[in-house]
N, C-alpha and C. Protein backbone atom coordinates (compact mmCIF):
# COMPACT_ATOMS: atom_id res chain seq x y z
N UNK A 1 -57.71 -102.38 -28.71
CA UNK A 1 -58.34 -102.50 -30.01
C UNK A 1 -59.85 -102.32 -29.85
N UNK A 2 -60.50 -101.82 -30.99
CA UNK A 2 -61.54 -101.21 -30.92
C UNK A 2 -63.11 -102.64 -30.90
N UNK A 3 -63.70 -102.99 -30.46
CA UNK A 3 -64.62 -103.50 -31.06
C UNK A 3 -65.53 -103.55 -31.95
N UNK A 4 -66.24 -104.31 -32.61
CA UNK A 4 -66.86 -104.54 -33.89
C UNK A 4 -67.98 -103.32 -33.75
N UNK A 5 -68.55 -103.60 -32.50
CA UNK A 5 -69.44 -102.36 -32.21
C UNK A 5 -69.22 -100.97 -31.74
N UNK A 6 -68.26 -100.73 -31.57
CA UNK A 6 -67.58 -99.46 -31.07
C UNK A 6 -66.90 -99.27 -32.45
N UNK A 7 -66.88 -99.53 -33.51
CA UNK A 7 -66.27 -99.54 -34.70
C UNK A 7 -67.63 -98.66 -35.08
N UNK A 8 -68.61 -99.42 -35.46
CA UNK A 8 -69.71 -99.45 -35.52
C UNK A 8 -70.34 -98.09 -35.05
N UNK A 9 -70.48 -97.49 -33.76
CA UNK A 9 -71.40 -96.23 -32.94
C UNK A 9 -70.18 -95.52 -33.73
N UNK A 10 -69.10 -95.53 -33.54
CA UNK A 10 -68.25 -94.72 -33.87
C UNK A 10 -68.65 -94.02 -35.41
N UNK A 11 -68.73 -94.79 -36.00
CA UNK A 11 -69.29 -94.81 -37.72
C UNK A 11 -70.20 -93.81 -37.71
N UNK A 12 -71.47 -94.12 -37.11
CA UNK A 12 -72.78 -93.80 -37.27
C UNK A 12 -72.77 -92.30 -36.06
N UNK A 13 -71.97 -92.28 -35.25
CA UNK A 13 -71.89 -90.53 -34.74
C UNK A 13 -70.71 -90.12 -36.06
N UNK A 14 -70.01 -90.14 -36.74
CA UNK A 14 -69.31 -89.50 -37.43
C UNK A 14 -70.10 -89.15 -38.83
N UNK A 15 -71.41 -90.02 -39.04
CA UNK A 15 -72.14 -89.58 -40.04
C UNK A 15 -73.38 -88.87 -39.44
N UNK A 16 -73.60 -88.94 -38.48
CA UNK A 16 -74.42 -87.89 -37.75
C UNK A 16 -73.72 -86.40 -37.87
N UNK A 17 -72.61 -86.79 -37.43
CA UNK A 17 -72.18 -85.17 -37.25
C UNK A 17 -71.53 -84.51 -38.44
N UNK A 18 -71.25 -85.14 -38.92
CA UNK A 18 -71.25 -84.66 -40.80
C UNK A 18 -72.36 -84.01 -41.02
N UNK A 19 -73.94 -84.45 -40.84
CA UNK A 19 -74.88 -83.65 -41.28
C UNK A 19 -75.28 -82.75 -40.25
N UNK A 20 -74.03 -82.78 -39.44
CA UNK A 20 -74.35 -81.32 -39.00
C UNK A 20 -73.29 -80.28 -38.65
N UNK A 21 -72.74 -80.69 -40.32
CA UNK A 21 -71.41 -79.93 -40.54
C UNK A 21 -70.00 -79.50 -39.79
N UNK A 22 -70.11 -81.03 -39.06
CA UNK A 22 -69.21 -81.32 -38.58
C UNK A 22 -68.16 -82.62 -38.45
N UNK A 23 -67.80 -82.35 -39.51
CA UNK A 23 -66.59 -83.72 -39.91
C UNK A 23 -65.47 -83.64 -38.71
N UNK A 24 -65.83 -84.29 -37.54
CA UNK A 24 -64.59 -84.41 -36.48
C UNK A 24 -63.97 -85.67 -36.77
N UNK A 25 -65.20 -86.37 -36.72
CA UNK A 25 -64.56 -88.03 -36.52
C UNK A 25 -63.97 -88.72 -37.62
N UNK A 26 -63.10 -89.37 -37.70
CA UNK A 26 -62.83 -89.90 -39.04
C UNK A 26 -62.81 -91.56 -38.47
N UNK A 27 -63.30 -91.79 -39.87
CA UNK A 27 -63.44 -93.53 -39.89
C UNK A 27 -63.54 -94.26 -41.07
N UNK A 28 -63.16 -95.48 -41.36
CA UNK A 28 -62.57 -95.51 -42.25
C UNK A 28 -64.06 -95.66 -43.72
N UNK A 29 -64.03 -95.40 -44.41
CA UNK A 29 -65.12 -95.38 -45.77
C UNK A 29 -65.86 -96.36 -45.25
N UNK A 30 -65.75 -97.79 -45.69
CA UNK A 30 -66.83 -98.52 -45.35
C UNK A 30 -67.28 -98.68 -44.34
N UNK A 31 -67.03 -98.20 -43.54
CA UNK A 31 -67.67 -97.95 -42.08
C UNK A 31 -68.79 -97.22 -42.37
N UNK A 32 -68.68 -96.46 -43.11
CA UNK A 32 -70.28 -95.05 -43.28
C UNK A 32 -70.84 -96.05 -44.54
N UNK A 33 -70.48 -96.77 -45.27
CA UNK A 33 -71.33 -96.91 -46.76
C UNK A 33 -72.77 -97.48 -46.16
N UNK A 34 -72.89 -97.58 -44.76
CA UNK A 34 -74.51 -98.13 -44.39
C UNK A 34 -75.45 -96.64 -44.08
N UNK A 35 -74.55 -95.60 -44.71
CA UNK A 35 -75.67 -94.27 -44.09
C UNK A 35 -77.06 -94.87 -45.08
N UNK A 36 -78.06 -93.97 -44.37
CA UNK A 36 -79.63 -94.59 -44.57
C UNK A 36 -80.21 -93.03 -45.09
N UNK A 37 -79.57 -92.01 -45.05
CA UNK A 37 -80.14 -90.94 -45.40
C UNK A 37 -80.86 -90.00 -44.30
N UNK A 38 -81.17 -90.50 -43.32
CA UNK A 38 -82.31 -90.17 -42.62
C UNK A 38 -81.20 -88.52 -41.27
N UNK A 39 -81.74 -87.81 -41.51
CA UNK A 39 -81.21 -86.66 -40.24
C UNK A 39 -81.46 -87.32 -39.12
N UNK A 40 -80.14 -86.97 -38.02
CA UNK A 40 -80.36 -87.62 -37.01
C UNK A 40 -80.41 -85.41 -36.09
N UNK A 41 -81.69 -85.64 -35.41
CA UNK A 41 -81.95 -84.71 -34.15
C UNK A 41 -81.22 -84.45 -33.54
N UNK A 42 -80.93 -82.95 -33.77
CA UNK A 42 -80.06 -82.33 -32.66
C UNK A 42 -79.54 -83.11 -31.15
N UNK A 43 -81.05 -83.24 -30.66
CA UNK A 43 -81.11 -83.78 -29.27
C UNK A 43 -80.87 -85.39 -29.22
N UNK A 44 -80.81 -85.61 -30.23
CA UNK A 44 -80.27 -87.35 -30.38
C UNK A 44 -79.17 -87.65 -30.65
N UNK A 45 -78.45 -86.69 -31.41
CA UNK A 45 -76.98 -86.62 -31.84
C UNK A 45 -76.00 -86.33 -30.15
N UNK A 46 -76.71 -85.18 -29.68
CA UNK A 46 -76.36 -85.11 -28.33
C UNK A 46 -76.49 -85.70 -27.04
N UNK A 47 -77.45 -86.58 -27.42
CA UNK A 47 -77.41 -87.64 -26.14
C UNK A 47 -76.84 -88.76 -26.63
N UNK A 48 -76.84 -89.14 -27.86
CA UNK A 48 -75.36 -90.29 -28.44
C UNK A 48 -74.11 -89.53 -28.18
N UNK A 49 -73.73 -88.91 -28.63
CA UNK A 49 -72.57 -88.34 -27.83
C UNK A 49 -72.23 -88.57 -26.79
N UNK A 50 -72.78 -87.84 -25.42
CA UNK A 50 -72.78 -87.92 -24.38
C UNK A 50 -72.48 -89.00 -23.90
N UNK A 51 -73.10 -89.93 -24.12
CA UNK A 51 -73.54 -91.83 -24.24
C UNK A 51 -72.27 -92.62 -24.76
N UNK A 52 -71.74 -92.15 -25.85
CA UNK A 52 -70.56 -92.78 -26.29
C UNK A 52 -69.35 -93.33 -25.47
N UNK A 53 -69.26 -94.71 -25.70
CA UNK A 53 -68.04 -95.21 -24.94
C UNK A 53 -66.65 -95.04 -26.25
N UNK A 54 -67.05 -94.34 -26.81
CA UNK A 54 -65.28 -93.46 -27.63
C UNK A 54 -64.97 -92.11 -26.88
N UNK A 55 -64.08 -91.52 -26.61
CA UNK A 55 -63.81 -90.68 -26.13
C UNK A 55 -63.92 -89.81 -26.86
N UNK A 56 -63.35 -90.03 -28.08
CA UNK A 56 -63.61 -88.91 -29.43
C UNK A 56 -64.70 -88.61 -29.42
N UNK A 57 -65.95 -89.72 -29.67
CA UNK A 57 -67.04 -88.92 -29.63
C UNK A 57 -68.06 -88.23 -28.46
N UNK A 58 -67.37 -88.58 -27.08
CA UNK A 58 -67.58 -87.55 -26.52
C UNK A 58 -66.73 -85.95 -26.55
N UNK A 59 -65.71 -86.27 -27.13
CA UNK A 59 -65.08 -84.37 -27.69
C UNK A 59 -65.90 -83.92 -28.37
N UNK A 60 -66.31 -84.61 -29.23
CA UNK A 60 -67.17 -83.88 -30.56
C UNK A 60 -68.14 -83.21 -29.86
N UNK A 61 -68.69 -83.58 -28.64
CA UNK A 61 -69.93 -82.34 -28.39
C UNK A 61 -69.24 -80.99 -28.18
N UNK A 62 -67.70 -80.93 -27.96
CA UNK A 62 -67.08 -79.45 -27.72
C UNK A 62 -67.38 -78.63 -29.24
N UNK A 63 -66.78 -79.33 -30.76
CA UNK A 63 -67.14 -78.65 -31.64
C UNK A 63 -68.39 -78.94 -32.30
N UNK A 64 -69.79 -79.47 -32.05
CA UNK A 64 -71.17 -79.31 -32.29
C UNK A 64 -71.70 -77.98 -31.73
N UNK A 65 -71.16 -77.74 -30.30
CA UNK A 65 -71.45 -76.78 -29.67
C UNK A 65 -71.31 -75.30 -30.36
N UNK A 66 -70.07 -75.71 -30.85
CA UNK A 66 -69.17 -74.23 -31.13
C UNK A 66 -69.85 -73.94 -32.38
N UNK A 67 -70.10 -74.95 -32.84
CA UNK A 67 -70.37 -74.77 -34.68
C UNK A 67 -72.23 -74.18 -34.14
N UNK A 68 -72.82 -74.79 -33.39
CA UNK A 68 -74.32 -75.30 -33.08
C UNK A 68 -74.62 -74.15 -31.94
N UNK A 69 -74.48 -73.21 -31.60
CA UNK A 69 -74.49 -72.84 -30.48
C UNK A 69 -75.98 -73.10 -29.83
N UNK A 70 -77.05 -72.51 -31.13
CA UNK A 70 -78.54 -72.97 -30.74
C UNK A 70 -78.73 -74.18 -30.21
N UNK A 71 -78.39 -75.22 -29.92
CA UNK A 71 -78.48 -76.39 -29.89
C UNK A 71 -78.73 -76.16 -28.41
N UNK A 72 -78.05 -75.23 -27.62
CA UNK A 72 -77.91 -74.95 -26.34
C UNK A 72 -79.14 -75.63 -25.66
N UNK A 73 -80.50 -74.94 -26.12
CA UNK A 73 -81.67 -75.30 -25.32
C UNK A 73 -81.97 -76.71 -25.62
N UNK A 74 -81.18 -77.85 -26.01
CA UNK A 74 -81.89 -79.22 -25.49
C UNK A 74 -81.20 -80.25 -24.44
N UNK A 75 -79.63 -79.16 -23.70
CA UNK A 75 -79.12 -79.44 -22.95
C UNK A 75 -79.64 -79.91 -21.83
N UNK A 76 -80.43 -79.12 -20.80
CA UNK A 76 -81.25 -79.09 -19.92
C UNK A 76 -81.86 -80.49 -19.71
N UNK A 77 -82.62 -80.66 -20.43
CA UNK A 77 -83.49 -82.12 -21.04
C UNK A 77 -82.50 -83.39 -20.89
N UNK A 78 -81.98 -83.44 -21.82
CA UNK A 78 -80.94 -84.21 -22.23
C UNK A 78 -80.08 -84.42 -20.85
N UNK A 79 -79.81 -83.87 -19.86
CA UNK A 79 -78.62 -84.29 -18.48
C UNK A 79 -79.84 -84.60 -17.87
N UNK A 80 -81.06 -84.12 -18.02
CA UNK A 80 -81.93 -84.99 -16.72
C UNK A 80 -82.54 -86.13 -17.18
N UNK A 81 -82.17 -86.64 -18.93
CA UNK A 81 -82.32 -88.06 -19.29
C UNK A 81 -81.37 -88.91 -19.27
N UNK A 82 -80.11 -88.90 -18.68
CA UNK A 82 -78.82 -89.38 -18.81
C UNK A 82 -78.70 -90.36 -17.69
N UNK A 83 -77.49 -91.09 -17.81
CA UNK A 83 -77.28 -92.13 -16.87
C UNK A 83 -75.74 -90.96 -15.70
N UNK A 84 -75.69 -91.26 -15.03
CA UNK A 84 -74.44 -90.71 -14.26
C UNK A 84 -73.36 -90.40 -15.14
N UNK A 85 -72.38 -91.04 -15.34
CA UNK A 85 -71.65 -91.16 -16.15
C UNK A 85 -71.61 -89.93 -17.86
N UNK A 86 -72.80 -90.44 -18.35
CA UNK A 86 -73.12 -89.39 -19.27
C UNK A 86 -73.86 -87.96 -19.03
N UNK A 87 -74.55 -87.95 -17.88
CA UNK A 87 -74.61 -86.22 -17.51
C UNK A 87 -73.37 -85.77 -17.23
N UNK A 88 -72.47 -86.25 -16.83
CA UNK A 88 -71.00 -85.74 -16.23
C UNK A 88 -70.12 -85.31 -17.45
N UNK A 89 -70.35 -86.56 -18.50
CA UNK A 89 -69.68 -86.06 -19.64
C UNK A 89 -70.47 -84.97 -20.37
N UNK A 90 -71.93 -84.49 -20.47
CA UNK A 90 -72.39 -83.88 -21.39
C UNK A 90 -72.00 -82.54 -20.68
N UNK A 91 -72.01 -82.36 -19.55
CA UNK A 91 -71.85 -81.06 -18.49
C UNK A 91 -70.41 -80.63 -18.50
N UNK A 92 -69.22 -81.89 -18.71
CA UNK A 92 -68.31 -81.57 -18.75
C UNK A 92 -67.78 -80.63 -20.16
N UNK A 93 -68.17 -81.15 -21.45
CA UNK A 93 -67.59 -81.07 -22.91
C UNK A 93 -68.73 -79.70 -22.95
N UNK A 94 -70.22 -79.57 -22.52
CA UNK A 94 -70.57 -78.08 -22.55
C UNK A 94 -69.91 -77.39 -21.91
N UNK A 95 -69.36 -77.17 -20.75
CA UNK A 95 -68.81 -76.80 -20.06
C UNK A 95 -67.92 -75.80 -20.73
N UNK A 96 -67.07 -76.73 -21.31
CA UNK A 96 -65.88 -76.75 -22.09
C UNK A 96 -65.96 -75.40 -23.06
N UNK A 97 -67.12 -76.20 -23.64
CA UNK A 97 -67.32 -75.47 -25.41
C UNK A 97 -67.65 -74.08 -24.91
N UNK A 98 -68.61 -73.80 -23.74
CA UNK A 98 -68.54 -72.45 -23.17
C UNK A 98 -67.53 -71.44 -23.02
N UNK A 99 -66.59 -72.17 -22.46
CA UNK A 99 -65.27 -71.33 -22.15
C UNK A 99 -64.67 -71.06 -23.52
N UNK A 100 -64.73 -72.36 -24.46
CA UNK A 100 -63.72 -72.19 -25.51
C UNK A 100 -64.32 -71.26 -26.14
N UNK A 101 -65.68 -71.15 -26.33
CA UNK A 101 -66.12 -70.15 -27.17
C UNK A 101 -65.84 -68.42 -26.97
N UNK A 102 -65.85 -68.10 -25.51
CA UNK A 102 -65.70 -66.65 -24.82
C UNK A 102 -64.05 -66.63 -25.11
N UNK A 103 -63.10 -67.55 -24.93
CA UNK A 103 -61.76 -67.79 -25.38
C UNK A 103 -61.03 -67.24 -26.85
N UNK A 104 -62.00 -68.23 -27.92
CA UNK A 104 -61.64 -67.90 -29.13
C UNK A 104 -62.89 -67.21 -29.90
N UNK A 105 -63.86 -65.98 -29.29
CA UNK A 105 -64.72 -65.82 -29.54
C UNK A 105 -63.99 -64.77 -31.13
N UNK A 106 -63.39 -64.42 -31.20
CA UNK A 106 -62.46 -63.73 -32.51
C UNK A 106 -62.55 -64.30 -33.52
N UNK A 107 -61.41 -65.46 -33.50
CA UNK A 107 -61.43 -66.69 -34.41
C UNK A 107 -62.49 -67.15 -34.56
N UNK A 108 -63.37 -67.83 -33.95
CA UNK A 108 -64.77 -68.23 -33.97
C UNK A 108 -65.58 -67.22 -34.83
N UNK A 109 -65.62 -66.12 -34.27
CA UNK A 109 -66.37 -64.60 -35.69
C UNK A 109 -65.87 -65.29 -36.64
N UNK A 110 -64.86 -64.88 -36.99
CA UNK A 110 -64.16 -64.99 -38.33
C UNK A 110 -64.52 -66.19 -39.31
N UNK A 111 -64.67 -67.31 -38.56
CA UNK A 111 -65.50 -68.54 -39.48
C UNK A 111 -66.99 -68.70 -39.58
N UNK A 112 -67.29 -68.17 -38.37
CA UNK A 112 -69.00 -68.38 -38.37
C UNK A 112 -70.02 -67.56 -38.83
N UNK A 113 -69.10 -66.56 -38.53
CA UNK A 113 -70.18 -65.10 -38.46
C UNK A 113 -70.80 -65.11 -37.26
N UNK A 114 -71.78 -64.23 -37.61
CA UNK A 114 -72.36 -63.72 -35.97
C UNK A 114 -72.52 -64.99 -34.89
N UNK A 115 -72.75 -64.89 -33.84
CA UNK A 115 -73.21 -66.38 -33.40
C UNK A 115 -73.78 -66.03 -32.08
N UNK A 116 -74.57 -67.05 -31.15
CA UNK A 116 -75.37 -67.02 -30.45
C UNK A 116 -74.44 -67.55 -29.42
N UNK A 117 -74.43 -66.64 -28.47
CA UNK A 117 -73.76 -66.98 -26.81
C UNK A 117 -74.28 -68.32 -26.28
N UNK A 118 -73.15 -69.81 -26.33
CA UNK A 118 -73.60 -70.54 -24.97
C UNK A 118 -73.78 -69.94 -23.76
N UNK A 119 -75.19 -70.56 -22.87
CA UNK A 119 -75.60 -70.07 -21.48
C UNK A 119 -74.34 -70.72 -20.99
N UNK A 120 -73.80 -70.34 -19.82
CA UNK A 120 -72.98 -71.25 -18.66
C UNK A 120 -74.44 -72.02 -17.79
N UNK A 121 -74.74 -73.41 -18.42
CA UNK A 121 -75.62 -73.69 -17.23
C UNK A 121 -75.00 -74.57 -16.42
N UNK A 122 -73.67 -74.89 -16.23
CA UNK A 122 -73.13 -75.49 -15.36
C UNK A 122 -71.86 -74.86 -14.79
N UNK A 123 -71.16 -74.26 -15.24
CA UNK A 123 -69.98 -73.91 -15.03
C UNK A 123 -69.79 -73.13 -13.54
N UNK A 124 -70.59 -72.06 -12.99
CA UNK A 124 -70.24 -71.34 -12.03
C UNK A 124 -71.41 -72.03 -11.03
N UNK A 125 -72.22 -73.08 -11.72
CA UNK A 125 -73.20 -73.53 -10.31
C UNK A 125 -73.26 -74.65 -9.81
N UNK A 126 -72.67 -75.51 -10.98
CA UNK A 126 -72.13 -76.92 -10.58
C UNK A 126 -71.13 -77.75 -10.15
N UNK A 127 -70.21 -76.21 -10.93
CA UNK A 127 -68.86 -76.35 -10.47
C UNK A 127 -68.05 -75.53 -10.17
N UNK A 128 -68.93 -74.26 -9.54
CA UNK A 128 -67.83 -73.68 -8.82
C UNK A 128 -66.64 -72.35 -9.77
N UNK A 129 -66.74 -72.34 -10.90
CA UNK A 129 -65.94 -72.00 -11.40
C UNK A 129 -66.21 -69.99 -11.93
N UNK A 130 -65.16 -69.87 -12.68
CA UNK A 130 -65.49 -68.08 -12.01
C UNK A 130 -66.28 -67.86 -13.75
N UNK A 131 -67.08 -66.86 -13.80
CA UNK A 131 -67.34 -66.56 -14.72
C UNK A 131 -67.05 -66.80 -16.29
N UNK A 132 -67.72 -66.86 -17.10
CA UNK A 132 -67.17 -67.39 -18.41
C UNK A 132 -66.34 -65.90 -18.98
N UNK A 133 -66.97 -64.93 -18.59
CA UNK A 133 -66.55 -63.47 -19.25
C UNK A 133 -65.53 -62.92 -18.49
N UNK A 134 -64.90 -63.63 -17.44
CA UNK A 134 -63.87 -63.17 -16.58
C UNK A 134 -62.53 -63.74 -17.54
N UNK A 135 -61.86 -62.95 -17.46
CA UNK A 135 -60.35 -63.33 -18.67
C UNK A 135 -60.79 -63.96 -19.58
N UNK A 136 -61.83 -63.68 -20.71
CA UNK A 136 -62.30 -64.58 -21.84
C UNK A 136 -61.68 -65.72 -21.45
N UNK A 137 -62.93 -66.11 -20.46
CA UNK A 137 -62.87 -67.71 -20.21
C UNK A 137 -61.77 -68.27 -20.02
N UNK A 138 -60.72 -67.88 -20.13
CA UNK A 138 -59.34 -69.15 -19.83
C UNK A 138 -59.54 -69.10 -18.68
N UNK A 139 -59.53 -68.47 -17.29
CA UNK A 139 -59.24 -68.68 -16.37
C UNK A 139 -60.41 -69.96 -15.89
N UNK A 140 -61.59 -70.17 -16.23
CA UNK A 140 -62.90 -70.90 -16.13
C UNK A 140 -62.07 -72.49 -16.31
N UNK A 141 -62.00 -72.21 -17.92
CA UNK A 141 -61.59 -73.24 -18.49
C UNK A 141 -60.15 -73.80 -18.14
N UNK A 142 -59.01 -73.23 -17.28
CA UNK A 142 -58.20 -74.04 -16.67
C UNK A 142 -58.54 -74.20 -15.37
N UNK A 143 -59.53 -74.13 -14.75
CA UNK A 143 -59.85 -74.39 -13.62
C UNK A 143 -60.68 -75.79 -14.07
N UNK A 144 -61.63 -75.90 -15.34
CA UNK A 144 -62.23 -77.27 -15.72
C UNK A 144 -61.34 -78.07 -15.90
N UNK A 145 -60.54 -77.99 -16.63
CA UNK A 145 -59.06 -78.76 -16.93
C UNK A 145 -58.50 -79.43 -15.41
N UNK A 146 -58.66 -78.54 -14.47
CA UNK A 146 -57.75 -78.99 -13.44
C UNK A 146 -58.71 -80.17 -12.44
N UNK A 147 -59.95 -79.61 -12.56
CA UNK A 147 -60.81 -80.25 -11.85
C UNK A 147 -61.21 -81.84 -12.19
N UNK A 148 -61.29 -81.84 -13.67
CA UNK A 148 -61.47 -83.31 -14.05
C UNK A 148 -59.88 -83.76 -14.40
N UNK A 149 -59.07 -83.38 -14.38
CA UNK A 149 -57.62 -83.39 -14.48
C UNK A 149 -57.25 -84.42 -13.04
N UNK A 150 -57.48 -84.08 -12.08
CA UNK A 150 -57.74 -84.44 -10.31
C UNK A 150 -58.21 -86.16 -10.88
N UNK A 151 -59.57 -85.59 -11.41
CA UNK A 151 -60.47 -86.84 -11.08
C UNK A 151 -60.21 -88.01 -11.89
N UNK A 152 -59.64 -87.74 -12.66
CA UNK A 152 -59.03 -88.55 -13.93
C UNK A 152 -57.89 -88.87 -14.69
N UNK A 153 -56.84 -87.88 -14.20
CA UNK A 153 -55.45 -87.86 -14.39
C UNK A 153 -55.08 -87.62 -16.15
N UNK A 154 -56.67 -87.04 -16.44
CA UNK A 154 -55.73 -86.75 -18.12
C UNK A 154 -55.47 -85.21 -17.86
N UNK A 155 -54.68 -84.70 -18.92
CA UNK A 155 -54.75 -83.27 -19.11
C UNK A 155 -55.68 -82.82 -20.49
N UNK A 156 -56.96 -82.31 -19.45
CA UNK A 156 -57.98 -81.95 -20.28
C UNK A 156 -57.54 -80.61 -21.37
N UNK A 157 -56.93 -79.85 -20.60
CA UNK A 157 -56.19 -78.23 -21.10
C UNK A 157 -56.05 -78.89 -22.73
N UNK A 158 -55.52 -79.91 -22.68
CA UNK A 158 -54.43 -80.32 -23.96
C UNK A 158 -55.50 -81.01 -24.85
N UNK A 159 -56.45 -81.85 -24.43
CA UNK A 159 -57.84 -82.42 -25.13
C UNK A 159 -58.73 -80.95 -25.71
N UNK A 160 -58.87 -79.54 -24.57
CA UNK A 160 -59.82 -78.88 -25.32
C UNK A 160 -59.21 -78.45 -26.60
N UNK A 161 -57.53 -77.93 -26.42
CA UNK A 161 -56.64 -77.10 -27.26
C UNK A 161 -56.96 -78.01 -28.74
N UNK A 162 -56.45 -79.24 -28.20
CA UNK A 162 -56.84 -80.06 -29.85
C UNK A 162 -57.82 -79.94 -30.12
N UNK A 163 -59.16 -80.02 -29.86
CA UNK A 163 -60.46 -79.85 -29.86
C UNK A 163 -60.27 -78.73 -30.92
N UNK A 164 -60.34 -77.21 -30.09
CA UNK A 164 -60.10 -76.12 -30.95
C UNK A 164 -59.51 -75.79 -31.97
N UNK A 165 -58.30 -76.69 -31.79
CA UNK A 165 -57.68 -76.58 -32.95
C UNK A 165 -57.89 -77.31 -34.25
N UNK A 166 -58.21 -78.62 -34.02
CA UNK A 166 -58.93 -79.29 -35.00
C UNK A 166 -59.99 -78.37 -35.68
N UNK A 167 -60.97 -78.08 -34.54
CA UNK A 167 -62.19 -77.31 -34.86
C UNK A 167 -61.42 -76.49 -36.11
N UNK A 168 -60.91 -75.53 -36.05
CA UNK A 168 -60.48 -74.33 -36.57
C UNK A 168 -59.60 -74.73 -37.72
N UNK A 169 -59.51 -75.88 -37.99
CA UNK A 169 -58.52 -76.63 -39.47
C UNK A 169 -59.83 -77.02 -40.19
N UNK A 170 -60.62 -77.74 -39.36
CA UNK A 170 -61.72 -77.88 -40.45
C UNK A 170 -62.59 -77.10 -40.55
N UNK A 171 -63.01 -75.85 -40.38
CA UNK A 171 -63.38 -74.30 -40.70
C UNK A 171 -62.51 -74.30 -41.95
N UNK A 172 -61.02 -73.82 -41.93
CA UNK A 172 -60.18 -73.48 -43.00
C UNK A 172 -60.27 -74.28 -44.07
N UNK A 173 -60.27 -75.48 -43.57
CA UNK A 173 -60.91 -76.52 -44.93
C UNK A 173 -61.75 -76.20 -45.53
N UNK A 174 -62.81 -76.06 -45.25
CA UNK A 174 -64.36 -75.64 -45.77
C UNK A 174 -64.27 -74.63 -46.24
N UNK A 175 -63.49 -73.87 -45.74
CA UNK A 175 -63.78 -72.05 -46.57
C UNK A 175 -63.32 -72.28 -47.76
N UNK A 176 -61.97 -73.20 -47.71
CA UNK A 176 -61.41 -72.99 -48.81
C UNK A 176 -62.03 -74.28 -50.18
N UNK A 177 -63.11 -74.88 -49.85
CA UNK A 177 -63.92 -75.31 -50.24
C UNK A 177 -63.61 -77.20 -50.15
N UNK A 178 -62.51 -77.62 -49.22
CA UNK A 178 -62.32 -78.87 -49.12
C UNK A 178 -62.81 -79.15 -48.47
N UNK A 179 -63.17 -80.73 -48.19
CA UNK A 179 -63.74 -81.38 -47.47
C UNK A 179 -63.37 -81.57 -45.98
């Protein structure tokens, strides 16, 4: 069960990332009725993320990314302000969003329009892994899967797929003008 305060961060990244057109998280109404109005910074939204002891809201940096691609340049910054733990996750879920993007770069057109290439700044130097443009990224991205898969015993493959797929329901939502 969740705590009062993990109820709480949970809330306040799901109204962060709403204003940045990204409804991943869901929680329940009065949880958000304390929004304050105020934009929360790219680079603050992303180091709460990162930071988050919900797991969900460390996914959500996979579709900020995808939706955000510019966002790219406050990565850098942001893993050399981090604690262990959260550079690993922010390197991991970019990681991710890299591959997924060269993956479903089609589908992705089709909702976004044009869009701006994530750099790989971790993928082939931190970890080893083969090119993002080699087999549009799947081959990258089941090699990430397998690697924190090892270290952690979840199956990441199945965390990005929902990721994407979520991603890509709430695209269709929006086009079709729902929430």
């Amino acid at each position: 069960m969740k705590s009062p305060a993990n109820t709480g961060e949970t809330a306040a990244l799901a109204s962060a990332l709403i204003e940045h057109d990204i409804p991943y998280l869901r929680v329940p109404v009065a949880s958000t009725s304390g929004k304050t109005g105020e934009s929360v910074p790219p680079a603050t939204l992303i180091h709460a993320l990162a930071q988050s002891t919900d797991a969900r809201g460390n996914e959500a940096l996979i579709p900020l990314f995808l939706r955000h691609p510019e966002y790219h340049h406050f990565v850098p910054a942001i893993v050399c302000a981090l604690d262990t733990r959260s550079e690993q996750t922010l390197r991991h879920f970019y990681t991710a969003a890299v591959y997924l993007q060269h993956l479903w770069h089609g589908s992705l057109t089709l909702y976004l329009g044009a869009f701006a290439e994530l750099p790989d700044y971790f993928g082939e130097n931190d970890f080893g892994l083969p090119s993002p443009q080699a087999h549009w990224g799947e081959v990258g991205l089941r090699q990430l899967a397998a690697r924190f898969g090892k270290e952690t015993g979840v199956d990441w493959l199945t965390v990005y797929e929902s990721a994407i797929a979520r991603f890509f329901a709430q695209q269709q939502l929006q086009s079709t003008g729902k929430p």
